[in-house]
N, C-alpha and C. Protein backbone atom coordinates (compact mmCIF):
# COMPACT_ATOMS: atom_id res chain seq x y z
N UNK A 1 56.48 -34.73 -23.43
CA UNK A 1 55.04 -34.59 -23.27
C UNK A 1 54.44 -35.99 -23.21
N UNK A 2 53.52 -36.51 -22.06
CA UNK A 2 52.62 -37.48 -22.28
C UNK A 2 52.06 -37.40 -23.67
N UNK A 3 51.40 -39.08 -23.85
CA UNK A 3 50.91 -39.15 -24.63
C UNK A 3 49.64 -39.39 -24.32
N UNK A 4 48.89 -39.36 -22.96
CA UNK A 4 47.59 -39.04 -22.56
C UNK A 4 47.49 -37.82 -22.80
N UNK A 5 48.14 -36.72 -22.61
CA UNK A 5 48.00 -35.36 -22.87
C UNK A 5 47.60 -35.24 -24.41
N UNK A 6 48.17 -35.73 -25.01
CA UNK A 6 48.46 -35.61 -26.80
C UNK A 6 46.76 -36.36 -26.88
N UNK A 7 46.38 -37.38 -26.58
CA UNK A 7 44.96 -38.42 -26.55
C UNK A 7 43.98 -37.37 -26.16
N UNK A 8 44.48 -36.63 -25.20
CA UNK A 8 43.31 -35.69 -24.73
C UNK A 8 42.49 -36.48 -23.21
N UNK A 9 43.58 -37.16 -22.95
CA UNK A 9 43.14 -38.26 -21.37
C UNK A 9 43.07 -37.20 -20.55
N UNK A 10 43.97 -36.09 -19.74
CA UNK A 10 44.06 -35.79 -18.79
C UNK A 10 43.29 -34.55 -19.35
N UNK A 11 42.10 -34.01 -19.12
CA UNK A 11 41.59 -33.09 -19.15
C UNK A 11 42.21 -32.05 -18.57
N UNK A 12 42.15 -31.93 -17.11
CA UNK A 12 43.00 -31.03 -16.50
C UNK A 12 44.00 -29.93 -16.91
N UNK A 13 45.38 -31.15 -17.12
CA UNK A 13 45.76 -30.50 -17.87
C UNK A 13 46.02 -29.93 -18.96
N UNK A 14 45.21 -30.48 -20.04
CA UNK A 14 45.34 -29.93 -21.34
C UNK A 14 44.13 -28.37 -21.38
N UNK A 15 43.25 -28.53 -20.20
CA UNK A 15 42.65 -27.49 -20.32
C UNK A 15 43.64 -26.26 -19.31
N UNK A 16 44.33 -26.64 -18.76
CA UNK A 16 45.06 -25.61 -18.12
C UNK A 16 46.45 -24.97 -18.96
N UNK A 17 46.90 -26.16 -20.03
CA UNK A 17 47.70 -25.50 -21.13
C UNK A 17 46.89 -24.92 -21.95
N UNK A 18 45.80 -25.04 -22.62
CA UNK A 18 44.88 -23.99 -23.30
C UNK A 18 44.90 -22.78 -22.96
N UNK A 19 44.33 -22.73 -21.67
CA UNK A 19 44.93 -21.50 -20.84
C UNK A 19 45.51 -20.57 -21.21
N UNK A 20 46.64 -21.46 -21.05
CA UNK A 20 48.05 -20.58 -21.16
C UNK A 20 47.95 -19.88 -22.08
N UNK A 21 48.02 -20.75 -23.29
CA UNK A 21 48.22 -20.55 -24.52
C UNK A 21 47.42 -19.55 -24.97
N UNK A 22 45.78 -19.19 -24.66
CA UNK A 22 44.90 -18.28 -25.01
C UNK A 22 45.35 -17.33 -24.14
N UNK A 23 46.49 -16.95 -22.95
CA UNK A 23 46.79 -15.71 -22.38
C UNK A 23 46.12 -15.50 -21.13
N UNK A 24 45.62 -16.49 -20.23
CA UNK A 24 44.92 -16.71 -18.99
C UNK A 24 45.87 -17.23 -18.27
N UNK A 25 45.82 -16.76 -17.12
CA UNK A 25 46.58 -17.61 -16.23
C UNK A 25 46.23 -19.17 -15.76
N UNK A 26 45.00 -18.63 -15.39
CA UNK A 26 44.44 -20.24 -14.82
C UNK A 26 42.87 -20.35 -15.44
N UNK A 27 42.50 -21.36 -15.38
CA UNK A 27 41.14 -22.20 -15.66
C UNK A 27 40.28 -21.34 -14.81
N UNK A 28 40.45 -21.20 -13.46
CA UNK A 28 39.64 -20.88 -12.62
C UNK A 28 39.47 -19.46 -12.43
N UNK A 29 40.41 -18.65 -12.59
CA UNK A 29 40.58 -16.97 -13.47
C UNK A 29 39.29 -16.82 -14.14
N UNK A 30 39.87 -18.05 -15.35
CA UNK A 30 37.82 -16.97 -16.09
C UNK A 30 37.00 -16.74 -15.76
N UNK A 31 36.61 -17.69 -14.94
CA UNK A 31 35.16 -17.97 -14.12
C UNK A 31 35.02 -17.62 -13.71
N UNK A 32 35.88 -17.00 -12.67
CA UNK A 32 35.81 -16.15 -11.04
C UNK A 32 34.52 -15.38 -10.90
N UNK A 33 34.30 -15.06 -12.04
CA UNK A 33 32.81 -13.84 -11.33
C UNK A 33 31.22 -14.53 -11.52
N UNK A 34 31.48 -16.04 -11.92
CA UNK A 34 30.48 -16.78 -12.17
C UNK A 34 30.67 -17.58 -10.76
N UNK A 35 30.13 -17.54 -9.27
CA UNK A 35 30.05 -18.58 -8.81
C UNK A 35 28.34 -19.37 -8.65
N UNK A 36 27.90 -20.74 -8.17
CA UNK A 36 26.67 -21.03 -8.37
C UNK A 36 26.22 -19.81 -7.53
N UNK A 37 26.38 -19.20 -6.42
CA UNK A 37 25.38 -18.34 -5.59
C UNK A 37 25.15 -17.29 -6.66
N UNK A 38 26.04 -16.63 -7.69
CA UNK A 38 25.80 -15.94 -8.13
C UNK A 38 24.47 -16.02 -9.02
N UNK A 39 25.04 -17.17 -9.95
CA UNK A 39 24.23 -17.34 -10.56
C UNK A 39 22.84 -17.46 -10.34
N UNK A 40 22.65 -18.38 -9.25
CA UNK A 40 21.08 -18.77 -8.40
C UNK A 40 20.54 -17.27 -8.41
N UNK A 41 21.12 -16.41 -7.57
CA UNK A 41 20.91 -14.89 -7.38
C UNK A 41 20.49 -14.23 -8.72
N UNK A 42 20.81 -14.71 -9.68
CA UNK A 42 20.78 -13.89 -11.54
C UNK A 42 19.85 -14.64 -12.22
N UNK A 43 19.08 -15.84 -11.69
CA UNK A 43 18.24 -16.66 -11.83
C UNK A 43 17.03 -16.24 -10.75
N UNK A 44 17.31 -16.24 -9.79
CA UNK A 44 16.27 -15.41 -8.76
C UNK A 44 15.56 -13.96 -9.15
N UNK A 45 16.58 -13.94 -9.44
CA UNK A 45 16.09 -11.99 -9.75
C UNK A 45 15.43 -11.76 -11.32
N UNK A 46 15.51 -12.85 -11.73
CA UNK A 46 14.84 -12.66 -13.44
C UNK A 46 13.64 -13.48 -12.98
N UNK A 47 13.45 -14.99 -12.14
CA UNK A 47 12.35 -14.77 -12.12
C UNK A 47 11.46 -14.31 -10.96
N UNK A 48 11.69 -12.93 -10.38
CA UNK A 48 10.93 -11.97 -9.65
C UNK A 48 10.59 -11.19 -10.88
N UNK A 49 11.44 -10.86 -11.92
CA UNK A 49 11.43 -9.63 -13.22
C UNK A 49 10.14 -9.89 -13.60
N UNK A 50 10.13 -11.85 -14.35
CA UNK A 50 8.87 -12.17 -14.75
C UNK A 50 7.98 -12.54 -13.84
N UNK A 51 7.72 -12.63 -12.83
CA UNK A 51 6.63 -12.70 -11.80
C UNK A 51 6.04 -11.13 -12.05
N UNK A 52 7.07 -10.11 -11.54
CA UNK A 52 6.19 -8.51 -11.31
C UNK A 52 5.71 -8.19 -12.68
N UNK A 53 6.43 -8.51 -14.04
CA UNK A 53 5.91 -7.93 -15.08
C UNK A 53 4.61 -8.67 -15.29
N UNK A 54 4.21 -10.22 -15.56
CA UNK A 54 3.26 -10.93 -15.51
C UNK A 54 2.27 -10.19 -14.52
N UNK A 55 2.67 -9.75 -13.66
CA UNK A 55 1.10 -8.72 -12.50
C UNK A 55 1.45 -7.78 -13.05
N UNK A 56 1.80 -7.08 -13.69
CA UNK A 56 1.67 -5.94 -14.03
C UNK A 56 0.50 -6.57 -15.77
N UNK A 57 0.89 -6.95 -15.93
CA UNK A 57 -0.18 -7.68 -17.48
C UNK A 57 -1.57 -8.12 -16.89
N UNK A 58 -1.47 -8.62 -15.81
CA UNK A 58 -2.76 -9.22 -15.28
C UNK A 58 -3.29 -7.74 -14.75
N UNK A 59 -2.99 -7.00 -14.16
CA UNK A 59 -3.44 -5.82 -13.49
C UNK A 59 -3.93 -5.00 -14.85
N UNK A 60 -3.16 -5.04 -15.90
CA UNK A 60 -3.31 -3.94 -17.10
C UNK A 60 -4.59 -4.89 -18.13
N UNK A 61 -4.65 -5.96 -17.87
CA UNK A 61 -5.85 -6.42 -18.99
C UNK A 61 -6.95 -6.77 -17.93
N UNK A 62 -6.85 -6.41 -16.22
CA UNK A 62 -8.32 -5.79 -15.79
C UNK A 62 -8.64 -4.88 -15.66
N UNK A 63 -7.65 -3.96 -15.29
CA UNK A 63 -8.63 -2.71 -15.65
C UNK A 63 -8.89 -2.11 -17.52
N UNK A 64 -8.22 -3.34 -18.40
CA UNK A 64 -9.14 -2.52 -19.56
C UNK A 64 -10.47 -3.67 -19.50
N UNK A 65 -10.71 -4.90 -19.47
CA UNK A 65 -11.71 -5.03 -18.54
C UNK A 65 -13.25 -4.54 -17.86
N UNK A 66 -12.20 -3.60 -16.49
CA UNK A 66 -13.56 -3.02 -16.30
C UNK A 66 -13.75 -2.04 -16.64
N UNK A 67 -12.78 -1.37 -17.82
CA UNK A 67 -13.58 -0.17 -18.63
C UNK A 67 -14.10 -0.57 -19.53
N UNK A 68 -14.22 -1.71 -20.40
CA UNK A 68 -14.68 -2.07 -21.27
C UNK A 68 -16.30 -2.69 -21.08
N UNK A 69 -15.92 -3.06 -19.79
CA UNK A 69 -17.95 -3.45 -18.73
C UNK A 69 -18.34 -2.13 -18.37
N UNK A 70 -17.34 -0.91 -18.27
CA UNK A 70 -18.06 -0.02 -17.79
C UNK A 70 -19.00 0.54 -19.02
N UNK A 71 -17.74 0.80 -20.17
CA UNK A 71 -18.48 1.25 -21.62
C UNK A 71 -20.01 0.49 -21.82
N UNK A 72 -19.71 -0.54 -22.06
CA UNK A 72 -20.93 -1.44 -21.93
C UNK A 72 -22.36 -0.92 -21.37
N UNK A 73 -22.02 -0.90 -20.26
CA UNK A 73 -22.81 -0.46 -18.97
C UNK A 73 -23.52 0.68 -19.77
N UNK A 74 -22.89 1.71 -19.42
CA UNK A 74 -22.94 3.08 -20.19
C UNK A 74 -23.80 2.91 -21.46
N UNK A 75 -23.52 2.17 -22.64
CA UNK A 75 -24.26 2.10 -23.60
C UNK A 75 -25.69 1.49 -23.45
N UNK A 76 -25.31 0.41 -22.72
CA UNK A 76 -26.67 -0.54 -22.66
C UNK A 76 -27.88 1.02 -21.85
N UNK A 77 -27.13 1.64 -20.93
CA UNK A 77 -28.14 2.62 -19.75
C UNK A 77 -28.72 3.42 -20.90
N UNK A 78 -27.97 4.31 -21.68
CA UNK A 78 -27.91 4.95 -23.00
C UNK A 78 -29.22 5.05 -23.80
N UNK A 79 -29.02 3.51 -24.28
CA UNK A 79 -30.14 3.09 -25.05
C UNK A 79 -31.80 3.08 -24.40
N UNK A 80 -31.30 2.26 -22.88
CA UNK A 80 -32.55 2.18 -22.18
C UNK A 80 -33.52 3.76 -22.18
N UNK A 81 -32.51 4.52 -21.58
CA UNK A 81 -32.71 5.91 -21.65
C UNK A 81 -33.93 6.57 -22.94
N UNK A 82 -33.28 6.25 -23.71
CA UNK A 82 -33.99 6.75 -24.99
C UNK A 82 -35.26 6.10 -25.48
N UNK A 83 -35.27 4.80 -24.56
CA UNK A 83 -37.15 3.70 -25.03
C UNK A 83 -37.21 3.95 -23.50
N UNK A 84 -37.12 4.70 -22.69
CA UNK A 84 -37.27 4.77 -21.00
C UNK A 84 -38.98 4.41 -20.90
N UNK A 85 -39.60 4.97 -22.00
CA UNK A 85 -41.56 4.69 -21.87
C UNK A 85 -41.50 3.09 -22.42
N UNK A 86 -41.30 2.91 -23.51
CA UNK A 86 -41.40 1.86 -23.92
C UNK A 86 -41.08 0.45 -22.92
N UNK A 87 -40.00 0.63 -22.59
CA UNK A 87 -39.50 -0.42 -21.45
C UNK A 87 -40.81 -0.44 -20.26
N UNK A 88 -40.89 0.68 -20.10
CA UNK A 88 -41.92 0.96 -18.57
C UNK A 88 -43.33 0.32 -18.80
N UNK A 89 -43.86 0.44 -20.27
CA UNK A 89 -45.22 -0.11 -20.83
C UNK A 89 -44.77 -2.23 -20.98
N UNK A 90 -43.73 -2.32 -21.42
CA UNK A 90 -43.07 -3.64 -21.76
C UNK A 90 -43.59 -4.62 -20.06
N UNK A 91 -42.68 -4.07 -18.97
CA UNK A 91 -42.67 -4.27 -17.95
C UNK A 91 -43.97 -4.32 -17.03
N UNK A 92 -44.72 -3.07 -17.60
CA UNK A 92 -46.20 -3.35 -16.86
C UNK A 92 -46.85 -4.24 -17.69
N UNK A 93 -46.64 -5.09 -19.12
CA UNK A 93 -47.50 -6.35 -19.44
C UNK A 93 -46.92 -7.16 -18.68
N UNK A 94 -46.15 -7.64 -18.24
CA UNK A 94 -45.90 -8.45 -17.65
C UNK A 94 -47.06 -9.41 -16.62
């Protein structure tokens, strides 16, 4: 056996006797189902996940929003409703 091997010099091969030794054939075996396209693709597609969920949050806190201007609405008309003379006398001092 080298004694770069023993130093830990030749990467290569000391990672390809690891290998072995853990019951893999080769270095490049493990990986196989990781290539970069894949990955880019598993990186792409998570962030479309958080793009659509983010519009889906923006879409869901306007329409509570405009029910919450609608409520509003509704109450403020409500009230008017009930001083409907009062407002009308307010408006003609004007």
């Amino acid at each position: 056996m080298s004694y770069g091997l023993m130093r830990g010099d030749d990467v290569h091969l000391r990672s390809e006797l690891l290998a072995r030794f853990h019951g893999t054939t080769s270095v490049e075996g493990s990986n196989a189902g990781r290539t970069a396209g894949k990955l880019l693709a598993a990186a792409e597609e998570r962030w479309s996940r958080r793009q659509q969920l983010a519009q889906q949050r923006e879409a869901a806190e306007l329409r509570r929003r405009k029910r919450a201007a609608a409520a509003a609405r509704e109450q403020r008309l409500n009230a008017l409703a009930g001083r409907q003379e009062q407002e009308w006398q307010r408006v003609s001092a004007r």
